[in-house]
Protein backbone atom coordinates (compact mmCIF):
# COMPACT_ATOMS: atom_id res chain seq x y z
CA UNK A 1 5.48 70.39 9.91
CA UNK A 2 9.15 71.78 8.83
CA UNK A 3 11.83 70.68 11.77
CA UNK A 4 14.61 73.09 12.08
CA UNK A 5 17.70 71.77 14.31
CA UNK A 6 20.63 73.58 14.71
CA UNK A 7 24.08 71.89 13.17
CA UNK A 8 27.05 73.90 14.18
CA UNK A 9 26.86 77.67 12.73
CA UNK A 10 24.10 77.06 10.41
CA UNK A 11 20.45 75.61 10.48
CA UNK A 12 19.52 72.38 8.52
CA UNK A 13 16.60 72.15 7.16
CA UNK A 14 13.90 70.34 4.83
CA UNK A 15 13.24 70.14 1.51
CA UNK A 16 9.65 71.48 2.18
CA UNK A 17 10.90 74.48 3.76
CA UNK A 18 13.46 75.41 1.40
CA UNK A 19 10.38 74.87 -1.72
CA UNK A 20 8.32 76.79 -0.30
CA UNK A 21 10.95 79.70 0.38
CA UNK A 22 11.65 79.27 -3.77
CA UNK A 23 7.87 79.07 -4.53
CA UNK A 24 7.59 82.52 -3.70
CA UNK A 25 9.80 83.94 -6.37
CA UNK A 26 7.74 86.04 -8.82
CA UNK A 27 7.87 85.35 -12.74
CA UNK A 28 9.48 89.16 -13.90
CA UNK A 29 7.27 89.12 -16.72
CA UNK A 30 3.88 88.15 -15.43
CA UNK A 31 4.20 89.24 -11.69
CA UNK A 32 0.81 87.60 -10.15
CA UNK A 33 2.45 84.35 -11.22
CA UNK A 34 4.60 82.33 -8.79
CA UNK A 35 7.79 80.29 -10.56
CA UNK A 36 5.65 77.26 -9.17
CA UNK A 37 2.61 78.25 -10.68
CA UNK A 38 4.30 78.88 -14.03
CA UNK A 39 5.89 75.37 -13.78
CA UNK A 40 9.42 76.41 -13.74
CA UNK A 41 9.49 75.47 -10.53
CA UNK A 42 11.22 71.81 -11.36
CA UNK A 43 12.92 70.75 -8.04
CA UNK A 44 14.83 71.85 -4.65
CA UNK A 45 16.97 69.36 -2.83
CA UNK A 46 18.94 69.95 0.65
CA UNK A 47 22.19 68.85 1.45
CA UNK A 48 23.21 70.55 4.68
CA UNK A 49 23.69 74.21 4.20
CA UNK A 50 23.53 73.65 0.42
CA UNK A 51 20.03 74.20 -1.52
CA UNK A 52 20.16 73.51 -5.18
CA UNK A 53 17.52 74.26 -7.17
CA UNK A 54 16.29 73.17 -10.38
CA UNK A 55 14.37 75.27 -13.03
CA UNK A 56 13.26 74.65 -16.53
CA UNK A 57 12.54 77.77 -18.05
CA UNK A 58 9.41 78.21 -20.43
CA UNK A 59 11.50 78.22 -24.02
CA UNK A 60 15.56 77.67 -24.65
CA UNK A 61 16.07 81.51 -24.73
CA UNK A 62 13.54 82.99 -22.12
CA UNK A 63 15.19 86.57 -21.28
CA UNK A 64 13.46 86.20 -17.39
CA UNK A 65 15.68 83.08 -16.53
CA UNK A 66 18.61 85.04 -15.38
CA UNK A 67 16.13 87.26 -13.24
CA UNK A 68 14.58 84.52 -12.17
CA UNK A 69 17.56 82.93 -10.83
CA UNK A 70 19.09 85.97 -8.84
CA UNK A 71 15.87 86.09 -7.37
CA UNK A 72 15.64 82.33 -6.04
CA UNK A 73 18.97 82.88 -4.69
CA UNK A 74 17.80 86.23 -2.98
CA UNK A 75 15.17 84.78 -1.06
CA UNK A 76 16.97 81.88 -0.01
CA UNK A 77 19.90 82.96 1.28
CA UNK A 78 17.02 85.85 3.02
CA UNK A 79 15.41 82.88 4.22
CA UNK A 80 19.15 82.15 6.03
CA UNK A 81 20.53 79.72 3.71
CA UNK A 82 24.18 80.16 3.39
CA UNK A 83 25.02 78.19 -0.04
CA UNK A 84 22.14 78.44 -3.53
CA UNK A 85 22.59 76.97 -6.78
CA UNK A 86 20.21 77.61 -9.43
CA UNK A 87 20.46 74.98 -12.10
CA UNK A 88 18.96 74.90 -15.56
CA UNK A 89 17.69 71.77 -17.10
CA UNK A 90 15.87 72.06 -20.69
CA UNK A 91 14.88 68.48 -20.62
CA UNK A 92 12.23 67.45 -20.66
CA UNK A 93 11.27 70.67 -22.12
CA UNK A 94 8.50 72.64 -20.19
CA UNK A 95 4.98 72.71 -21.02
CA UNK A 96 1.78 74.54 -20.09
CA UNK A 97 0.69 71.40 -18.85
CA UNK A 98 2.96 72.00 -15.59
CA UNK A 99 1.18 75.25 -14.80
CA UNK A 100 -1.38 74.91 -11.96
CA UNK A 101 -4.81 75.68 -11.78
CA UNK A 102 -4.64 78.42 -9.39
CA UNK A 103 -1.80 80.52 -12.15
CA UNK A 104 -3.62 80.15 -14.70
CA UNK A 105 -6.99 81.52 -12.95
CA UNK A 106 -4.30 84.11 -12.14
CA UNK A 107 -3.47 84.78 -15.55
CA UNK A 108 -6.77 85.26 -16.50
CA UNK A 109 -7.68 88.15 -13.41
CA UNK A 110 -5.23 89.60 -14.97
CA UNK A 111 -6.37 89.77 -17.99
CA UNK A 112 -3.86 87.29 -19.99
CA UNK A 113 -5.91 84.18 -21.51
CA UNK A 114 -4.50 81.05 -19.73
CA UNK A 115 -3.68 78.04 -21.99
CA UNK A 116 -6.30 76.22 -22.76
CA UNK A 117 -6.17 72.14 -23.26
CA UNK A 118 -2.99 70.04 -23.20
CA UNK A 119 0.20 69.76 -25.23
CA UNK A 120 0.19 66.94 -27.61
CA UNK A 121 2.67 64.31 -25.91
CA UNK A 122 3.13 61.37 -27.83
CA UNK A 123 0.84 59.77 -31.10
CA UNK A 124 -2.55 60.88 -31.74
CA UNK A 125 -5.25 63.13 -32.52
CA UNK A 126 -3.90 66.79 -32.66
CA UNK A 127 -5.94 69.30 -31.26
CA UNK A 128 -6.99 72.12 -33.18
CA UNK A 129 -7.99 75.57 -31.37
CA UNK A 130 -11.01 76.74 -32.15
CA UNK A 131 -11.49 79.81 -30.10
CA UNK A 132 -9.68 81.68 -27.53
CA UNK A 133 -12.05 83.02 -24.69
CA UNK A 134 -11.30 86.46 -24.12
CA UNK A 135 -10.30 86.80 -20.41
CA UNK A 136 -12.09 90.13 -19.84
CA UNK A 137 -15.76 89.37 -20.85
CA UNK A 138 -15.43 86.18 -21.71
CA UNK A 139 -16.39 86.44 -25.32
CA UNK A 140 -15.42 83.79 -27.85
CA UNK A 141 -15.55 86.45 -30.55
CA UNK A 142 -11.55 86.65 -30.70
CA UNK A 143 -9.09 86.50 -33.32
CA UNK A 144 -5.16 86.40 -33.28
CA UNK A 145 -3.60 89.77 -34.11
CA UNK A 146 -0.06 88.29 -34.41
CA UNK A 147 1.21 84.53 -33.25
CA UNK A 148 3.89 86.51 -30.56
CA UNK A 149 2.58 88.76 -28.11
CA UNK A 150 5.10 90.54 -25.01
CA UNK A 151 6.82 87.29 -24.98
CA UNK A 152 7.60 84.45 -27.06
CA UNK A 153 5.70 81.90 -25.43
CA UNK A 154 2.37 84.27 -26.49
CA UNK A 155 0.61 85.37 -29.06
CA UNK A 156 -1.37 88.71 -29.37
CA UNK A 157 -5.41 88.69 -29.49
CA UNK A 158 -7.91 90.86 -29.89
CA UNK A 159 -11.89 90.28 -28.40
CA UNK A 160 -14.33 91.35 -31.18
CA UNK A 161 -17.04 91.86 -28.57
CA UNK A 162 -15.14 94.13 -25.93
CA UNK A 163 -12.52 95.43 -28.53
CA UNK A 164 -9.64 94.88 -25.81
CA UNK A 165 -6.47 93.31 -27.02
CA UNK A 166 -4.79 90.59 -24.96
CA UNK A 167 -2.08 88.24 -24.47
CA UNK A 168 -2.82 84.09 -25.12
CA UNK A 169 -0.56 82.13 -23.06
CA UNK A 170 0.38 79.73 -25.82
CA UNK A 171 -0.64 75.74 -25.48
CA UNK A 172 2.99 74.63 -25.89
């Protein structure tokens, strides 16, 4: 249950609230994805009026961040909050591994292949990719057409059973 009590001029609030105002905000480039199903999604504390928010974007360069951003601080402050900051952190560096399973059944109704596996973290065996399941008919039958697809973080495939072409949302 969120409590809301009034302080003065403005409301104060939880930290559950205020997430799951910022949980809303679209990715720009894949827009059935949620920042919090993407991962990026890193943290939101309250401090009175304040909200910061934390968000690690996929890579070092990602051209959404800034979009992303304006957009937290757009619902929020729609949501009645009077003061937003958006910070950045790049470490630790964001993985696949912080998507959830819901976004990446969402990537593949849309037709983008989801990661599949786990980033290597630490020492031992490195996985190798064998196939890529095509997220239209399923088909293993797929090959990589070029290792960087609409965006950095994937690369372009093709399904040799359906013919279709499609994004892989890289294991990184």
């Amino acid at each position: 249950m969120t409590t809301i009590s009034q302080q003065g001029q403005g409301l104060r609030r939880s930290r559950a609230e205020a997430w799951t105002v910022a949980a809303t905000v679209t990715d720009p480039e894949v827009p059935v994805l949620t920042i919090e199903d993407l991962g990026v999604l890193r943290d939101v504390a309250v401090d009175g009026d304040r909200v910061i928010v934390t968000l690690t974007p996929t890579y070092s360069g990602c051209p959404a961040l800034e979009t992303m951003r304006d957009d937290v601080v757009l619902a929020l402050t729609s949501a009645g909050y009077e003061t937003v900051e958006v910070r950045t952190t790049l470490s630790p560096a964001w993985t696949t591994d912080w998507m959830t399973d819901a976004g990446k059944r969402k990537l593949t109704a849309y037709g983008i292949a989801p990661p599949t596996g786990r980033s290597r973290v630490g020492s031992g065996p490195i996985r190798l990719r064998i196939a890529v399941k095509c997220p239209r008919c399923g088909s293993l039958d797929t090959r990589e057409i070029a290792p960087f697809g609409s965006t950095s973080c994937k690369a372009l495939y093709e399904c040799r059973a359906c013919l279709e072409p499609f994004d892989f949302f890289k294991v990184l």
